[in-house]
C-alpha atoms as a PDB file:
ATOM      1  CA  UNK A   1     -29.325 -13.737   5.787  1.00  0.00           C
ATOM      2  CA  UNK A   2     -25.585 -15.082   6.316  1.00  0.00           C
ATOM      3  CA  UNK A   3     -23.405 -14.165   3.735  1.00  0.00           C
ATOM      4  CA  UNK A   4     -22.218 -17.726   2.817  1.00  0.00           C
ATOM      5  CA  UNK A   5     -26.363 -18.706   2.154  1.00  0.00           C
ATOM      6  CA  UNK A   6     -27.265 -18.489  -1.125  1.00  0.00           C
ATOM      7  CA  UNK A   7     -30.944 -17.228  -2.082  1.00  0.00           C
ATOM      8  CA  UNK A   8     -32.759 -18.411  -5.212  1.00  0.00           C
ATOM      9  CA  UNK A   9     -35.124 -15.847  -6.559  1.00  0.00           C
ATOM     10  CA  UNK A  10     -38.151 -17.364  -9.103  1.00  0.00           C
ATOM     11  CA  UNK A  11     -38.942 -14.213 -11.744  1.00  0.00           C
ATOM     12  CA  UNK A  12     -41.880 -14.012 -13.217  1.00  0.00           C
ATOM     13  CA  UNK A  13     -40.141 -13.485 -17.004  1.00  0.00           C
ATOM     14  CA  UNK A  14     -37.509 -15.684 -17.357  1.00  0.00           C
ATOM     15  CA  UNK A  15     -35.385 -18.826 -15.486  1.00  0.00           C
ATOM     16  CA  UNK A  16     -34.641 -18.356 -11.560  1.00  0.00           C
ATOM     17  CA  UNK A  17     -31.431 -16.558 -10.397  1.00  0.00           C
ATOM     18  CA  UNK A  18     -29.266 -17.234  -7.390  1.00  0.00           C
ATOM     19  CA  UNK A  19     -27.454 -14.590  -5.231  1.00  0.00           C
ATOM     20  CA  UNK A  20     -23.571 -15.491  -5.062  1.00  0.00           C
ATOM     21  CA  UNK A  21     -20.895 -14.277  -2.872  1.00  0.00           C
ATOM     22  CA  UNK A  22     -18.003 -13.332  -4.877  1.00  0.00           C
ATOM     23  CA  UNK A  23     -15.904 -11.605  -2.754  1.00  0.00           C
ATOM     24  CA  UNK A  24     -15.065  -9.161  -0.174  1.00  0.00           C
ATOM     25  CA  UNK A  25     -15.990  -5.012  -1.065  1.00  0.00           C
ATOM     26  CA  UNK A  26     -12.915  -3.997  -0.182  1.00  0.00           C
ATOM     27  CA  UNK A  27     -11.021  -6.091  -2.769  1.00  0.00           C
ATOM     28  CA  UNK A  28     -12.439  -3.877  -5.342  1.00  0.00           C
ATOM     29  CA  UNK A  29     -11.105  -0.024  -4.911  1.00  0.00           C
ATOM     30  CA  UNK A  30     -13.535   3.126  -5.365  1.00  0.00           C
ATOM     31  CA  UNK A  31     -14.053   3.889  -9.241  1.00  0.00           C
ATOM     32  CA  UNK A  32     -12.432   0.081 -10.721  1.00  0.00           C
ATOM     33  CA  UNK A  33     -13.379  -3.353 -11.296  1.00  0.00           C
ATOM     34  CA  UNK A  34     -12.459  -6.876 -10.672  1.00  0.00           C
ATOM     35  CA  UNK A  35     -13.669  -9.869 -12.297  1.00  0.00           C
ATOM     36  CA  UNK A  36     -15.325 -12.547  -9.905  1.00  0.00           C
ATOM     37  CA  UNK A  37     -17.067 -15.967 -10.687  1.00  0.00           C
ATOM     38  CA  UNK A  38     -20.527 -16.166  -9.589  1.00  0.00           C
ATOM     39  CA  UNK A  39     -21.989 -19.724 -10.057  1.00  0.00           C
ATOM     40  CA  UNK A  40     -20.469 -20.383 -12.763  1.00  0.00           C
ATOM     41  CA  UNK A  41     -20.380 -17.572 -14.761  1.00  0.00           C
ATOM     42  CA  UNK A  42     -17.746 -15.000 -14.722  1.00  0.00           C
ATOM     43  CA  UNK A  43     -18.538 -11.586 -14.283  1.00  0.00           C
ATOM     44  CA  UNK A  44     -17.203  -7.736 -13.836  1.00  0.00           C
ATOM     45  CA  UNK A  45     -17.919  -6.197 -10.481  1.00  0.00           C
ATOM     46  CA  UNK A  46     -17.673  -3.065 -10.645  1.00  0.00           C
ATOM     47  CA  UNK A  47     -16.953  -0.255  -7.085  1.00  0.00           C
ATOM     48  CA  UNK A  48     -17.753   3.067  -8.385  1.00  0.00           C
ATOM     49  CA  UNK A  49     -16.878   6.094  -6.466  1.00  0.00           C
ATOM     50  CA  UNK A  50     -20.690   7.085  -5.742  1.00  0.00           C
ATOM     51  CA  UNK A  51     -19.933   3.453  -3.465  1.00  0.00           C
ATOM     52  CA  UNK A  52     -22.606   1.189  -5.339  1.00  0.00           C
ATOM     53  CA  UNK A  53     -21.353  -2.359  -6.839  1.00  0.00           C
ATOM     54  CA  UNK A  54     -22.562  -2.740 -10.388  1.00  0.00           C
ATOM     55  CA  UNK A  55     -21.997  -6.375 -12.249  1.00  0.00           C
ATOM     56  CA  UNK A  56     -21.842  -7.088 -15.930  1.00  0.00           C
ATOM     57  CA  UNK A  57     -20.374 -10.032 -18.153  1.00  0.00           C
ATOM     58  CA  UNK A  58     -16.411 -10.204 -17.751  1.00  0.00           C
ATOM     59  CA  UNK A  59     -16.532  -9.833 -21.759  1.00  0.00           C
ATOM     60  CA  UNK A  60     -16.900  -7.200 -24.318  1.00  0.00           C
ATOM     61  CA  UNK A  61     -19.696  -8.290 -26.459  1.00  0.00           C
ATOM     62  CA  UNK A  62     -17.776  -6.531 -29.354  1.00  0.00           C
ATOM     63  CA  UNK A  63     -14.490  -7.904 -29.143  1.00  0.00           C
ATOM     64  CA  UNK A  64     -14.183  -9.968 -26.171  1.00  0.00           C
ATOM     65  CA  UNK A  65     -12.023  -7.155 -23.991  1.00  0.00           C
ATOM     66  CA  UNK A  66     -11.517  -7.629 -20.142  1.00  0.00           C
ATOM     67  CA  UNK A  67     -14.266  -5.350 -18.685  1.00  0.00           C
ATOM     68  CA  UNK A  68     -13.203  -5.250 -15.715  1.00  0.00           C
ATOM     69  CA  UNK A  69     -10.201  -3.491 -16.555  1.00  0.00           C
ATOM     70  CA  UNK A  70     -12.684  -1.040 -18.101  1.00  0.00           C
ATOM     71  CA  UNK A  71     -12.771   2.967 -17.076  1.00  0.00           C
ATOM     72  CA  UNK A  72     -16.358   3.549 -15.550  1.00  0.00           C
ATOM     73  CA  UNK A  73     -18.342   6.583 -13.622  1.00  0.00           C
ATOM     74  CA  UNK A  74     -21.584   6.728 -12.362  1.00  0.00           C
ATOM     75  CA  UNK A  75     -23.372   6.430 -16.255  1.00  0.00           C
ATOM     76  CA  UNK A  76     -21.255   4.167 -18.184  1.00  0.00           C
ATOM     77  CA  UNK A  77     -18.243   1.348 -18.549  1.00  0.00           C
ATOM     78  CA  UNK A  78     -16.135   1.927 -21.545  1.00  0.00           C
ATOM     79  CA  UNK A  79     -14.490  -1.261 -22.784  1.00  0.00           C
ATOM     80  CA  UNK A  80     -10.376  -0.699 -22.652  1.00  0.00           C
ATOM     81  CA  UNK A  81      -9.740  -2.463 -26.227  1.00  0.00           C
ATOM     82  CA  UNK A  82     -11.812  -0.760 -28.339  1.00  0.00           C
ATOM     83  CA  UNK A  83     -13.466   2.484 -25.965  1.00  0.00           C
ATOM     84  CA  UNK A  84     -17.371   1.269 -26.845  1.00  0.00           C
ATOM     85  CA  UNK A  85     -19.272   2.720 -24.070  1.00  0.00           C
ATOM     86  CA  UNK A  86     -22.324   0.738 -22.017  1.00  0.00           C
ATOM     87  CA  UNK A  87     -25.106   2.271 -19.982  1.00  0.00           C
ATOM     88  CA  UNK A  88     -25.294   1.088 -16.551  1.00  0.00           C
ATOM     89  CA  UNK A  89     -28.935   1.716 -16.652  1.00  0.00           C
ATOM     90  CA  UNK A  90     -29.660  -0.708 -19.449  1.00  0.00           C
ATOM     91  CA  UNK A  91     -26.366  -2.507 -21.093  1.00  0.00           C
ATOM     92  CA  UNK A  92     -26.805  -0.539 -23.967  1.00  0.00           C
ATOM     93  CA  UNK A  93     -23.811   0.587 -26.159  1.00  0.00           C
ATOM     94  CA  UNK A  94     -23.437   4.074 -26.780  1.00  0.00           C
ATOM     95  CA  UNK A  95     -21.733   3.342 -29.745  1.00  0.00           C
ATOM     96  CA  UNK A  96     -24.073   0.839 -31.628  1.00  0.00           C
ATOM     97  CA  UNK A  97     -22.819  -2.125 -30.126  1.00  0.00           C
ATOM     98  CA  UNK A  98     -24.590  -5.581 -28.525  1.00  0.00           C
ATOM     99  CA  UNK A  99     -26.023  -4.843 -24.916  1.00  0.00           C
ATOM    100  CA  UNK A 100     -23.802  -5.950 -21.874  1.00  0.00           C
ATOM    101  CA  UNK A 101     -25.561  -8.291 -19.702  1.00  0.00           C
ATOM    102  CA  UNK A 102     -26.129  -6.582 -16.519  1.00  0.00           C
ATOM    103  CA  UNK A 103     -26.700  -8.492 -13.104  1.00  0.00           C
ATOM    104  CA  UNK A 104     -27.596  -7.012  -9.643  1.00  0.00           C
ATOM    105  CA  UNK A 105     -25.193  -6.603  -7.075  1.00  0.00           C
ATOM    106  CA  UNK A 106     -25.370  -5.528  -3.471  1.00  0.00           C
ATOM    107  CA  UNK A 107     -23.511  -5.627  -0.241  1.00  0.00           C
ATOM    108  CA  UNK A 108     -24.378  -8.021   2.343  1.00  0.00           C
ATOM    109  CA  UNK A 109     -21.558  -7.364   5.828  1.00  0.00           C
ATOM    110  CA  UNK A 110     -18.382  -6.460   3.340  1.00  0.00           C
ATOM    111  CA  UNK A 111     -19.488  -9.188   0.963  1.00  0.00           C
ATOM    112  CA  UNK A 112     -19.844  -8.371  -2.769  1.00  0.00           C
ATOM    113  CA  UNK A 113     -23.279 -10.480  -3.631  1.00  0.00           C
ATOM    114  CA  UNK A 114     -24.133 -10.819  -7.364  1.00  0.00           C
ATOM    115  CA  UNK A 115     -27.167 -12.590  -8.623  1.00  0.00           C
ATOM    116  CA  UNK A 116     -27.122 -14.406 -11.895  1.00  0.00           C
ATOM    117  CA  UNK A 117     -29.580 -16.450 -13.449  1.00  0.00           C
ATOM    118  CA  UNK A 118     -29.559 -20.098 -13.108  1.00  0.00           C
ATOM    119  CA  UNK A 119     -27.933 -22.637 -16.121  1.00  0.00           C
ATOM    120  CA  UNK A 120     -29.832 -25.093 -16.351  1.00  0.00           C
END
């Protein structure tokens, strides 16, 4: 696949998703984030230092904070307004929070690819 073609993927519980490219890898440094657009929605791509790309919602749920200025490691993003905590496993707060939104996110040739459902 070229890294400008976009893919969309039917799922068998819920609407279809699209893979975008958001960017280049090496705009985002080992262990931050950067907040991309990906069709339409804006989202939180996040390097950590283990080297895989995880994507959430640009947002805190709680309180609207910039994730993407978050602190993160391998387990969890912690929001910088407020410190709630998410799982990257799940979206789920640590602290009793709403769930993030989590989207998958991969490298295709130096390209940060993040797949987000469709709006209808």
């Amino acid at each position: 696949m070229s890294i400008t073609e976009l893919t969309t993927v039917p799922t068998t519980t819920g609407p279809t998703t699209t893979e975008h490219v958001v960017g280049r890898v090496a705009e985002i440094p080992p262990g931050e984030g950067r907040t991309f657009v990906a069709g339409g929605t804006q989202v939180a791509v996040f390097r950590l230092r283990d080297g895989s790309l995880h994507a959430t919602q640009a947002a805190c749920p709680h309180a609207g904070g910039p994730l993407a200025d978050g602190l993160t490691d391998v387990d969890v993003l912690v929001c910088p307004l407020h410190q709630y905590a998410y799982r990257w496993t799940d979206g789920a707060s640590t602290s009793g929070a709403a769930p993030l939104r989590l989207f998958p996110a991969h490298e295709v040739d130096g390209q940060v690819v993040v797949e987000v459902p469709d709006v209808p």
